[in-house]
PDB file of N, CA and C in Angstrom:
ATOM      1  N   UNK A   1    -331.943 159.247 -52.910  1.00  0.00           N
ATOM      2  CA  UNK A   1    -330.585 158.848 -52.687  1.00  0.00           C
ATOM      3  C   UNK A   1    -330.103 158.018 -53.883  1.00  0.00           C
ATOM      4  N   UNK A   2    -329.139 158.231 -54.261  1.00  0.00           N
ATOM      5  CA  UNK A   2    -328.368 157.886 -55.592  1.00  0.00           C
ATOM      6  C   UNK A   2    -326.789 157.057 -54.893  1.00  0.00           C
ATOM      7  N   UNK A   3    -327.100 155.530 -55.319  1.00  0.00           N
ATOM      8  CA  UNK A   3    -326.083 154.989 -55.064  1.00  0.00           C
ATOM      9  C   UNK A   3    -324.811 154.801 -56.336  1.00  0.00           C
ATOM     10  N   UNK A   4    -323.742 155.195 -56.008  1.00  0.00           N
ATOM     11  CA  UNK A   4    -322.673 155.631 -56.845  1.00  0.00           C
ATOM     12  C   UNK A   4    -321.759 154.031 -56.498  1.00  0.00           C
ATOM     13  N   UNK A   5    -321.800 153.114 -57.338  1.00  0.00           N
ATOM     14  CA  UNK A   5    -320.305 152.486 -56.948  1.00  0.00           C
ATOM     15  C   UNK A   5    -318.791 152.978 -56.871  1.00  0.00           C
ATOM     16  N   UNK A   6    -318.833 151.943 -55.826  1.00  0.00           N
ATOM     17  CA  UNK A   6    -316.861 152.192 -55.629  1.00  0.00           C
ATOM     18  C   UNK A   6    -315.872 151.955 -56.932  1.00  0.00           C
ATOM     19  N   UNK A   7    -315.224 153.031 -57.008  1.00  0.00           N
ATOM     20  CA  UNK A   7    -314.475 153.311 -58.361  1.00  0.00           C
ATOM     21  C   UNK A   7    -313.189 152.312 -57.768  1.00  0.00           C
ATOM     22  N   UNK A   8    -312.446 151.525 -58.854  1.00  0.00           N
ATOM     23  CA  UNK A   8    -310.960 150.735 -58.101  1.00  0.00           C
ATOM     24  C   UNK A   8    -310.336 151.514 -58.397  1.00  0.00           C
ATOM     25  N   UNK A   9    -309.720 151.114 -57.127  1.00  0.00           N
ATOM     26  CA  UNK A   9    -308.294 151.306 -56.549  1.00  0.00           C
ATOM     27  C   UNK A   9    -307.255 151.512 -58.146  1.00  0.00           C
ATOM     28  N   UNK A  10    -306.818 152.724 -58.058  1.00  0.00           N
ATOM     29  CA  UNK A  10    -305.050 152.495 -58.844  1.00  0.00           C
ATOM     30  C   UNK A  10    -304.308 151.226 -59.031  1.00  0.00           C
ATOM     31  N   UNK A  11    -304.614 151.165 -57.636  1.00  0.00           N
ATOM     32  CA  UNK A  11    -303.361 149.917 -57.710  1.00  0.00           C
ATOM     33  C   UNK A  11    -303.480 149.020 -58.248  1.00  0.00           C
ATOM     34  N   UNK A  12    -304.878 148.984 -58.187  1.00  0.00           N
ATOM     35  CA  UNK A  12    -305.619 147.295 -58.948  1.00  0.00           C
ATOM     36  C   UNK A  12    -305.727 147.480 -60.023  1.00  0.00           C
ATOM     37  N   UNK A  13    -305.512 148.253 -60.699  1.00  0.00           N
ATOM     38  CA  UNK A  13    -305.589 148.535 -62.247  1.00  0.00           C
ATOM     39  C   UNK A  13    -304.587 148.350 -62.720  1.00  0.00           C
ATOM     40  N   UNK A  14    -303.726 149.005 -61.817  1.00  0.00           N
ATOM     41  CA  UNK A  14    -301.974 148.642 -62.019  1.00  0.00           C
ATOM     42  C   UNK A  14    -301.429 147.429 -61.692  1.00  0.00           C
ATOM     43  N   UNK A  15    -301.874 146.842 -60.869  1.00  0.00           N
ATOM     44  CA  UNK A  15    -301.713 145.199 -60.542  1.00  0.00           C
ATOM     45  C   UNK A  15    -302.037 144.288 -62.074  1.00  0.00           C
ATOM     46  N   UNK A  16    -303.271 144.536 -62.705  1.00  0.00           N
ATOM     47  CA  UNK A  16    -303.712 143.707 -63.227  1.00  0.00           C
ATOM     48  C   UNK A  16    -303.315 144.064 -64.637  1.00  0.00           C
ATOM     49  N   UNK A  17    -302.909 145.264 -64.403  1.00  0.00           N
ATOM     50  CA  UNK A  17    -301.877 145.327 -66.293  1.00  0.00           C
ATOM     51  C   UNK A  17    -300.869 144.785 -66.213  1.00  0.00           C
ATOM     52  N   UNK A  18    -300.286 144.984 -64.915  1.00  0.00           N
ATOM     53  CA  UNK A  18    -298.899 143.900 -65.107  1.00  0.00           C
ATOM     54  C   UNK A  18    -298.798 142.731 -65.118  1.00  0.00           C
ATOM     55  N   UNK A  19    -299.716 142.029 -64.799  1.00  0.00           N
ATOM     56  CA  UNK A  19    -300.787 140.474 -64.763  1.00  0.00           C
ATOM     57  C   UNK A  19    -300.970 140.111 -66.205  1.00  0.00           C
ATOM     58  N   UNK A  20    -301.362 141.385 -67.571  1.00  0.00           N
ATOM     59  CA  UNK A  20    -301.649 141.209 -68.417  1.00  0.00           C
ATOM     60  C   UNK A  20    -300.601 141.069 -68.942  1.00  0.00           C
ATOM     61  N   UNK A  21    -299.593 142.075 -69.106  1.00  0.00           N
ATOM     62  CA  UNK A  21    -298.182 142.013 -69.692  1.00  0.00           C
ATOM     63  C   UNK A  21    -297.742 140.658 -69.075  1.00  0.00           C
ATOM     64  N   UNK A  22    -297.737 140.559 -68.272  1.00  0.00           N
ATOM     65  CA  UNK A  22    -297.056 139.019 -68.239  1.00  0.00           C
ATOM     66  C   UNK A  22    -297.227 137.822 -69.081  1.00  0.00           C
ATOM     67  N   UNK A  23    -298.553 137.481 -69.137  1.00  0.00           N
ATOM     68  CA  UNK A  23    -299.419 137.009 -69.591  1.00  0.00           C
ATOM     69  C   UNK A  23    -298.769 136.860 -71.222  1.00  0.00           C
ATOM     70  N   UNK A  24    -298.956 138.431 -71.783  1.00  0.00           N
ATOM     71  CA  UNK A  24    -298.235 138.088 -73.503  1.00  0.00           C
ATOM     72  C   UNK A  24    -297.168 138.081 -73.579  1.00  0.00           C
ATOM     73  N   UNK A  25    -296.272 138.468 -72.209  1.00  0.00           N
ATOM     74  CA  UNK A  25    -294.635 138.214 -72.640  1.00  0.00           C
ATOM     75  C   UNK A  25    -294.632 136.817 -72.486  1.00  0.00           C
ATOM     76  N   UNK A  26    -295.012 135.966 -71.700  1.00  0.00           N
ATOM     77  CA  UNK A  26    -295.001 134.173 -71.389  1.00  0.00           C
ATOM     78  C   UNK A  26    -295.458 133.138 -72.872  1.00  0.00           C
ATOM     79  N   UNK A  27    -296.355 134.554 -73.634  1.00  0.00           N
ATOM     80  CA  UNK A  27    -296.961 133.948 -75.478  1.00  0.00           C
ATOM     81  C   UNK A  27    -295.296 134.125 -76.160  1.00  0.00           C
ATOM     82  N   UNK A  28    -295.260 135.800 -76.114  1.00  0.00           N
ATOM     83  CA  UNK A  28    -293.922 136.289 -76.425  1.00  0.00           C
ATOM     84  C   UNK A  28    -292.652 135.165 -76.766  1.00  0.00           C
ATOM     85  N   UNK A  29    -292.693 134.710 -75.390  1.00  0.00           N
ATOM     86  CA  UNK A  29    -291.187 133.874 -75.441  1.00  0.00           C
ATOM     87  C   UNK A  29    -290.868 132.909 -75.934  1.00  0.00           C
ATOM     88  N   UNK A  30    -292.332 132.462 -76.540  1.00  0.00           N
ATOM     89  CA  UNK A  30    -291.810 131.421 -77.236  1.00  0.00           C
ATOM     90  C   UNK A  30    -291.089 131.519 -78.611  1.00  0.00           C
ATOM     91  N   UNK A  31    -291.058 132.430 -78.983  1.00  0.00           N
ATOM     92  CA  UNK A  31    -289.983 133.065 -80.116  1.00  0.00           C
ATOM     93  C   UNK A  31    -288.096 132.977 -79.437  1.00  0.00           C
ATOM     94  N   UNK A  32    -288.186 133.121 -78.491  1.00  0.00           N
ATOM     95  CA  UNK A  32    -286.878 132.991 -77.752  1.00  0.00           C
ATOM     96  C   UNK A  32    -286.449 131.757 -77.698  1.00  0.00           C
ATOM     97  N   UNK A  33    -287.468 131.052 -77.278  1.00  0.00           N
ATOM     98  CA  UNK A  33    -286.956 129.215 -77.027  1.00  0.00           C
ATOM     99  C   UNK A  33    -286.947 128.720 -77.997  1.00  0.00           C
ATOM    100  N   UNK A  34    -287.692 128.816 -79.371  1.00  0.00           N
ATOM    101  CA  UNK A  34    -287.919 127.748 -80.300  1.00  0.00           C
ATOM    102  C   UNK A  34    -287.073 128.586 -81.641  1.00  0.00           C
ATOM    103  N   UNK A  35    -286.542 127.573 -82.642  1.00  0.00           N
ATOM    104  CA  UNK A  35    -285.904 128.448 -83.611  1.00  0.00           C
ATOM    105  C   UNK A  35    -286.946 127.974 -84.769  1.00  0.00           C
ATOM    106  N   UNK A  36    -287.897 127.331 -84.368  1.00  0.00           N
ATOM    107  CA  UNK A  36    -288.188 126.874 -85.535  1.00  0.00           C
ATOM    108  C   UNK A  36    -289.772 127.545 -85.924  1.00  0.00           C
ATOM    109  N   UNK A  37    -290.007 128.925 -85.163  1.00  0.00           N
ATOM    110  CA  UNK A  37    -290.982 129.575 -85.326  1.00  0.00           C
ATOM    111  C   UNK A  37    -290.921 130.648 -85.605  1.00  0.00           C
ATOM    112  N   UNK A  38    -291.737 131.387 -86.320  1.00  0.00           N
ATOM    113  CA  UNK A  38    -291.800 132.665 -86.779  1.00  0.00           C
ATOM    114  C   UNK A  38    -292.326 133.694 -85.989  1.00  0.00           C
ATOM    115  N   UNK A  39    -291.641 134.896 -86.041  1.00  0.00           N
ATOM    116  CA  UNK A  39    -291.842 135.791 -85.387  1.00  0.00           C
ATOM    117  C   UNK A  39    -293.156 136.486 -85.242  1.00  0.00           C
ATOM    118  N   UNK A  40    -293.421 136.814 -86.537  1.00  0.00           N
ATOM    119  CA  UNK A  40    -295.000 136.840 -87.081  1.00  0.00           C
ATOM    120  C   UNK A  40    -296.349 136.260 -86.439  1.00  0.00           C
ATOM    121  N   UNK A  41    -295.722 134.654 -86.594  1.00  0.00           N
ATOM    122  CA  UNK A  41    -296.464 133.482 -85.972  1.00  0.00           C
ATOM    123  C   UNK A  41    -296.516 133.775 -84.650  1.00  0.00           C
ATOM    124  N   UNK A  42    -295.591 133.953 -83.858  1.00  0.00           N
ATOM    125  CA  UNK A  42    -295.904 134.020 -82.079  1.00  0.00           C
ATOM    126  C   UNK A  42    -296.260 135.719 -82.110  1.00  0.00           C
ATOM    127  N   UNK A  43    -296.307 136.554 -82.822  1.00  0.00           N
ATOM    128  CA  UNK A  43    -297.440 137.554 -82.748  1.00  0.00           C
ATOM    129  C   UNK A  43    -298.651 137.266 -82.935  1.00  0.00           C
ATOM    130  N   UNK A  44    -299.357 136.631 -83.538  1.00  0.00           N
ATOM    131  CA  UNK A  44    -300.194 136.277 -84.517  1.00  0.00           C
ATOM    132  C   UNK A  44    -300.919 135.584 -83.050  1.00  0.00           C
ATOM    133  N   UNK A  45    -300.067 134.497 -82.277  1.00  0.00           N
ATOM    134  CA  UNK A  45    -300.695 133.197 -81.351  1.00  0.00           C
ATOM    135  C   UNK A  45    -300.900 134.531 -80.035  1.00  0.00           C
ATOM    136  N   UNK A  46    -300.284 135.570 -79.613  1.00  0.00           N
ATOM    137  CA  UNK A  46    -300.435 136.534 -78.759  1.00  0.00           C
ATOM    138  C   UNK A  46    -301.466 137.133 -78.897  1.00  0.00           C
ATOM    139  N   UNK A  47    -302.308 137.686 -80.203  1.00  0.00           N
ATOM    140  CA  UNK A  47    -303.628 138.398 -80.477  1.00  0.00           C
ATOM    141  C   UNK A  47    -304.384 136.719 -80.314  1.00  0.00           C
ATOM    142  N   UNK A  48    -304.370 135.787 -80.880  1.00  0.00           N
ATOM    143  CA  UNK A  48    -305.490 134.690 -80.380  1.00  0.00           C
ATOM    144  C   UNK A  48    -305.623 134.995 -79.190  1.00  0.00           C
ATOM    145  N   UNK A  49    -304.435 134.582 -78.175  1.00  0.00           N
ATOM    146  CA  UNK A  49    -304.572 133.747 -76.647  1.00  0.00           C
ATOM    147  C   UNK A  49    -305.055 134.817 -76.083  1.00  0.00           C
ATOM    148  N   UNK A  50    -304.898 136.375 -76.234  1.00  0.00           N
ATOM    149  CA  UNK A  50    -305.436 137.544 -75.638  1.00  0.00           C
ATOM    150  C   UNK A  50    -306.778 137.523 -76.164  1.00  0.00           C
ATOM    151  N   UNK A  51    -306.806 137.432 -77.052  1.00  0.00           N
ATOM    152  CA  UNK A  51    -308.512 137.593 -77.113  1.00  0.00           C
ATOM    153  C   UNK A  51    -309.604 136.010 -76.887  1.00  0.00           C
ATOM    154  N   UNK A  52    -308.770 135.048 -76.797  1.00  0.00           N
ATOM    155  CA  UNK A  52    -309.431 133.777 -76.242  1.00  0.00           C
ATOM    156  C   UNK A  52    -309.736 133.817 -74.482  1.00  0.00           C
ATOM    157  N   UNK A  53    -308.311 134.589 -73.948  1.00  0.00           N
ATOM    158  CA  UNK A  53    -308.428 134.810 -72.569  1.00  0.00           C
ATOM    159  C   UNK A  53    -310.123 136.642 -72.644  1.00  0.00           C
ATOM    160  N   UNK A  54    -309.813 137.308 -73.135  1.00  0.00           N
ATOM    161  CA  UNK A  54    -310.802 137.972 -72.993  1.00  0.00           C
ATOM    162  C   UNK A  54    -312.095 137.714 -72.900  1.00  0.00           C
ATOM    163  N   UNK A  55    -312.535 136.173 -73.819  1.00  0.00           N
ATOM    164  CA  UNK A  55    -313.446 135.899 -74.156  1.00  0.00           C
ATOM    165  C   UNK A  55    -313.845 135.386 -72.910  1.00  0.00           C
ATOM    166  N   UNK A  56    -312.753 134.094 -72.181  1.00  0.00           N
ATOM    167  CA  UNK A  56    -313.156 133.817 -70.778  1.00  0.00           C
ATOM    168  C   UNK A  56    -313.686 134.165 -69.643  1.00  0.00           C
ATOM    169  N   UNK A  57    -312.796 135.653 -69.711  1.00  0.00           N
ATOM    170  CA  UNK A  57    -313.078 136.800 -68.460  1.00  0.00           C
ATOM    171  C   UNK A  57    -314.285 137.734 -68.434  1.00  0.00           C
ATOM    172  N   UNK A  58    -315.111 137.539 -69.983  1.00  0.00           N
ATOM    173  CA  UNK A  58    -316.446 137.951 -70.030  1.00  0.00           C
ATOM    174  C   UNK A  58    -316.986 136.863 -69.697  1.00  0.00           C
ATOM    175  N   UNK A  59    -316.992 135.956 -70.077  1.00  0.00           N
ATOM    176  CA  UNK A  59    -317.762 134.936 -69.664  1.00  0.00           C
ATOM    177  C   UNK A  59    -317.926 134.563 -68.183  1.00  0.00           C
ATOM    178  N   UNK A  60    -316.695 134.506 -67.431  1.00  0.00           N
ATOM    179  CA  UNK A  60    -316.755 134.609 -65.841  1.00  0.00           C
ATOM    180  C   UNK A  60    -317.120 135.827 -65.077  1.00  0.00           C
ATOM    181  N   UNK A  61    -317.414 137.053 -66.085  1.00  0.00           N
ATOM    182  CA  UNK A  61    -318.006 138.381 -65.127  1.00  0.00           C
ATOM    183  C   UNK A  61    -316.686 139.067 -64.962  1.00  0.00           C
ATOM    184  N   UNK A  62    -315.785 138.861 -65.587  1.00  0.00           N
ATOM    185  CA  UNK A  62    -314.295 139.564 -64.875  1.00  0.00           C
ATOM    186  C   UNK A  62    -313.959 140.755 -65.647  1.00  0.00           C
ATOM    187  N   UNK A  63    -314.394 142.186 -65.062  1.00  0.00           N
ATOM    188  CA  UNK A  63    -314.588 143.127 -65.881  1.00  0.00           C
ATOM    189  C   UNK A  63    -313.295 143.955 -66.195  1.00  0.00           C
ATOM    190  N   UNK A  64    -312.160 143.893 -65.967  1.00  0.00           N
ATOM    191  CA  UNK A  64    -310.708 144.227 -66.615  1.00  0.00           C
ATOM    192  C   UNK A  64    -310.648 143.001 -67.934  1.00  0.00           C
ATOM    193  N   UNK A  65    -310.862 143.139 -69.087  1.00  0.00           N
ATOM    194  CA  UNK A  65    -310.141 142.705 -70.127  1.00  0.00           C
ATOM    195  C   UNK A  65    -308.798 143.257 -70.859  1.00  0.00           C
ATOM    196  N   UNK A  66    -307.645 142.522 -71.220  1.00  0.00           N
ATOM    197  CA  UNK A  66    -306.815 142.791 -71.569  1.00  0.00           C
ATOM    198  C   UNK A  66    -307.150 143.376 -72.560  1.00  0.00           C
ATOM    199  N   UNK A  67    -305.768 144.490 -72.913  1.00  0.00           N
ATOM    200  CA  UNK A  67    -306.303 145.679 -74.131  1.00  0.00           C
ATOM    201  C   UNK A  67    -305.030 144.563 -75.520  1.00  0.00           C
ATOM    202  N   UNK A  68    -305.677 144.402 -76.189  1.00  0.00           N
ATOM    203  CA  UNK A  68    -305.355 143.610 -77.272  1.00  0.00           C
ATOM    204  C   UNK A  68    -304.801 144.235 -78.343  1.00  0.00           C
ATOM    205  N   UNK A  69    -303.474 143.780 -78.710  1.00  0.00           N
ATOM    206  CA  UNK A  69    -302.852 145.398 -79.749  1.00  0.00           C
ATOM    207  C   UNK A  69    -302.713 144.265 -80.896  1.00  0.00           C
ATOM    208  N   UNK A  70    -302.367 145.139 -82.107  1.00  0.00           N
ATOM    209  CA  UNK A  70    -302.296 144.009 -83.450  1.00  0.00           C
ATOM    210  C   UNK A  70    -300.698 143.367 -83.171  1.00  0.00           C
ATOM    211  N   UNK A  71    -300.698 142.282 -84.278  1.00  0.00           N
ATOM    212  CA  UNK A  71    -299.561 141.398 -84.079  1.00  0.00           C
ATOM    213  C   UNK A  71    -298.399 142.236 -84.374  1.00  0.00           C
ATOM    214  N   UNK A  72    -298.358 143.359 -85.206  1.00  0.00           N
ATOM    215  CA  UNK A  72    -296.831 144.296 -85.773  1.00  0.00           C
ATOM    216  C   UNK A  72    -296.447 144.517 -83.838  1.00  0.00           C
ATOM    217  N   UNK A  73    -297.585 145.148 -83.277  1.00  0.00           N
ATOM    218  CA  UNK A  73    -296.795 145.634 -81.859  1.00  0.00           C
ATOM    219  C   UNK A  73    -296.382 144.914 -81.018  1.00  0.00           C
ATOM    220  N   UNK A  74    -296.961 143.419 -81.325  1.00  0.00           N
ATOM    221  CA  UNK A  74    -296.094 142.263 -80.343  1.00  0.00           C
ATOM    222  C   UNK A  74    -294.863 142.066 -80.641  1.00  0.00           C
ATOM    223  N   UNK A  75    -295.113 141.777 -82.314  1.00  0.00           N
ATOM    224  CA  UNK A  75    -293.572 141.509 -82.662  1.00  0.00           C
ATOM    225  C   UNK A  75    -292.403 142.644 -82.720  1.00  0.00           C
ATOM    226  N   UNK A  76    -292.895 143.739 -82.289  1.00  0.00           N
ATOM    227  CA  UNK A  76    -291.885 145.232 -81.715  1.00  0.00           C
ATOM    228  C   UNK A  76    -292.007 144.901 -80.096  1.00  0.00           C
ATOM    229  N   UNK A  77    -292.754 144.223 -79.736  1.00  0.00           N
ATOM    230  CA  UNK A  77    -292.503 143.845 -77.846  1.00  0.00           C
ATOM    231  C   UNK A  77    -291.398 142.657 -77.883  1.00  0.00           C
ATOM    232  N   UNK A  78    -291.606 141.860 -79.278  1.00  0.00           N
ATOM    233  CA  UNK A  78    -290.453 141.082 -79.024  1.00  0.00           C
ATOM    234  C   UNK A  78    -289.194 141.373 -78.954  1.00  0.00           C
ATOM    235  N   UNK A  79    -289.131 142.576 -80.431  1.00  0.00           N
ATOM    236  CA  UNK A  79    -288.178 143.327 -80.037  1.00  0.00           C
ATOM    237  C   UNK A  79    -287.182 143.748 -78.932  1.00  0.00           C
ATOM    238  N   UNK A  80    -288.102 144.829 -78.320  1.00  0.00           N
ATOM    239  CA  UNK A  80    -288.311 145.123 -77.213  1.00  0.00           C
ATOM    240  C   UNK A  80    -287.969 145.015 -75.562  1.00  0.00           C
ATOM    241  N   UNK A  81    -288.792 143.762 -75.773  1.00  0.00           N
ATOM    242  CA  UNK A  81    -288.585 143.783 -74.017  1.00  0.00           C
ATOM    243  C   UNK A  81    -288.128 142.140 -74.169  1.00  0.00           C
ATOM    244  N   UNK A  82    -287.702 141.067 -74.809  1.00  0.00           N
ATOM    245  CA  UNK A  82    -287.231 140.037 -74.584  1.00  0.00           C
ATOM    246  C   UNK A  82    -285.661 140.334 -74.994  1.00  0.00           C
ATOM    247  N   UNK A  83    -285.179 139.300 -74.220  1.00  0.00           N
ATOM    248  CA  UNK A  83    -283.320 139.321 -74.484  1.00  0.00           C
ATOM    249  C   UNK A  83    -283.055 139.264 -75.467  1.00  0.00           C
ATOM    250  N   UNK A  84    -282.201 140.615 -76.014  1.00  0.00           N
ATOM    251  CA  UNK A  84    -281.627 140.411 -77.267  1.00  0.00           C
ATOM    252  C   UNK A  84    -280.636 139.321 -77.515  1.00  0.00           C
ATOM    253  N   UNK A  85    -280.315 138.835 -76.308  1.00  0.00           N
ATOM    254  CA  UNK A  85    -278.727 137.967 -76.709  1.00  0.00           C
ATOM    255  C   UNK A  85    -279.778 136.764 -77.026  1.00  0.00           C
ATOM    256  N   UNK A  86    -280.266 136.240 -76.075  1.00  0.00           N
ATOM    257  CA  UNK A  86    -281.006 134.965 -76.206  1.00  0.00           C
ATOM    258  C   UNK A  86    -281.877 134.574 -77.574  1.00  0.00           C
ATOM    259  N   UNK A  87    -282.824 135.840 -78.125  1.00  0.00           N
ATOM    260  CA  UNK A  87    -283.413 136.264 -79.386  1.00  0.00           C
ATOM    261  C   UNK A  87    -282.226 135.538 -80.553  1.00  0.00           C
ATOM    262  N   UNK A  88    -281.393 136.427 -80.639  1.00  0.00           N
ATOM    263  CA  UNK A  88    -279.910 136.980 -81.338  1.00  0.00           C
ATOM    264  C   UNK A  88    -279.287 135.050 -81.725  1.00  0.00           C
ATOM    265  N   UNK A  89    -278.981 134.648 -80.536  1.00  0.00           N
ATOM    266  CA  UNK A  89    -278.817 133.162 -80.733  1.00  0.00           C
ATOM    267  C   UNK A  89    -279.608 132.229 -81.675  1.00  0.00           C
ATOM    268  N   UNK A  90    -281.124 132.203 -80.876  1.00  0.00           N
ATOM    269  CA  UNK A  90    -281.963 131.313 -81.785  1.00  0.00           C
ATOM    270  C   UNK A  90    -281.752 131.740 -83.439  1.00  0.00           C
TER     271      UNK A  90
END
């Protein structure tokens, strides 16, 4: 007899990417609030804190790690998915 583990759930996979995206849009925004930072720079602090948080979640056994993209694709998420008006202002 061959024991097979339980494969997760969809949902939980899907739960916990949107957990992740949250996660670098909350790094993300600080390009929105502050004028006195570089765009670059809060890409740059998004690949740290993702891969500092990865480092944690191996360390606690937590086997979903966030998928970690280079800083050009954060700063196209800043683009992206934060308010252009609010961006546009600072």
């Amino acid at each position: 007899m061959v024991f097979v583990p339980p494969r997760p759930d969809p949902e939980d996979l899907d739960h916990s990417r949107a957990i992740d995206f949250l996660f670098i849009l909350r790094i993300l925004d600080k390009y929105a609030v502050s004028s006195q930072i570089a765009k670059s720079q809060v890409a740059q602090d998004a690949v740290d804190e993702a891969t500092r948080e990865n480092e944690r979640r191996k360390a606690a056994g937590f086997p979903i790690l966030i998928n970690v993209k280079s800083a050009r694709q954060y700063e196209r998420w800043i683009e992206k998915y934060l308010d252009p008006f609010t961006v546009a202002v600072q």
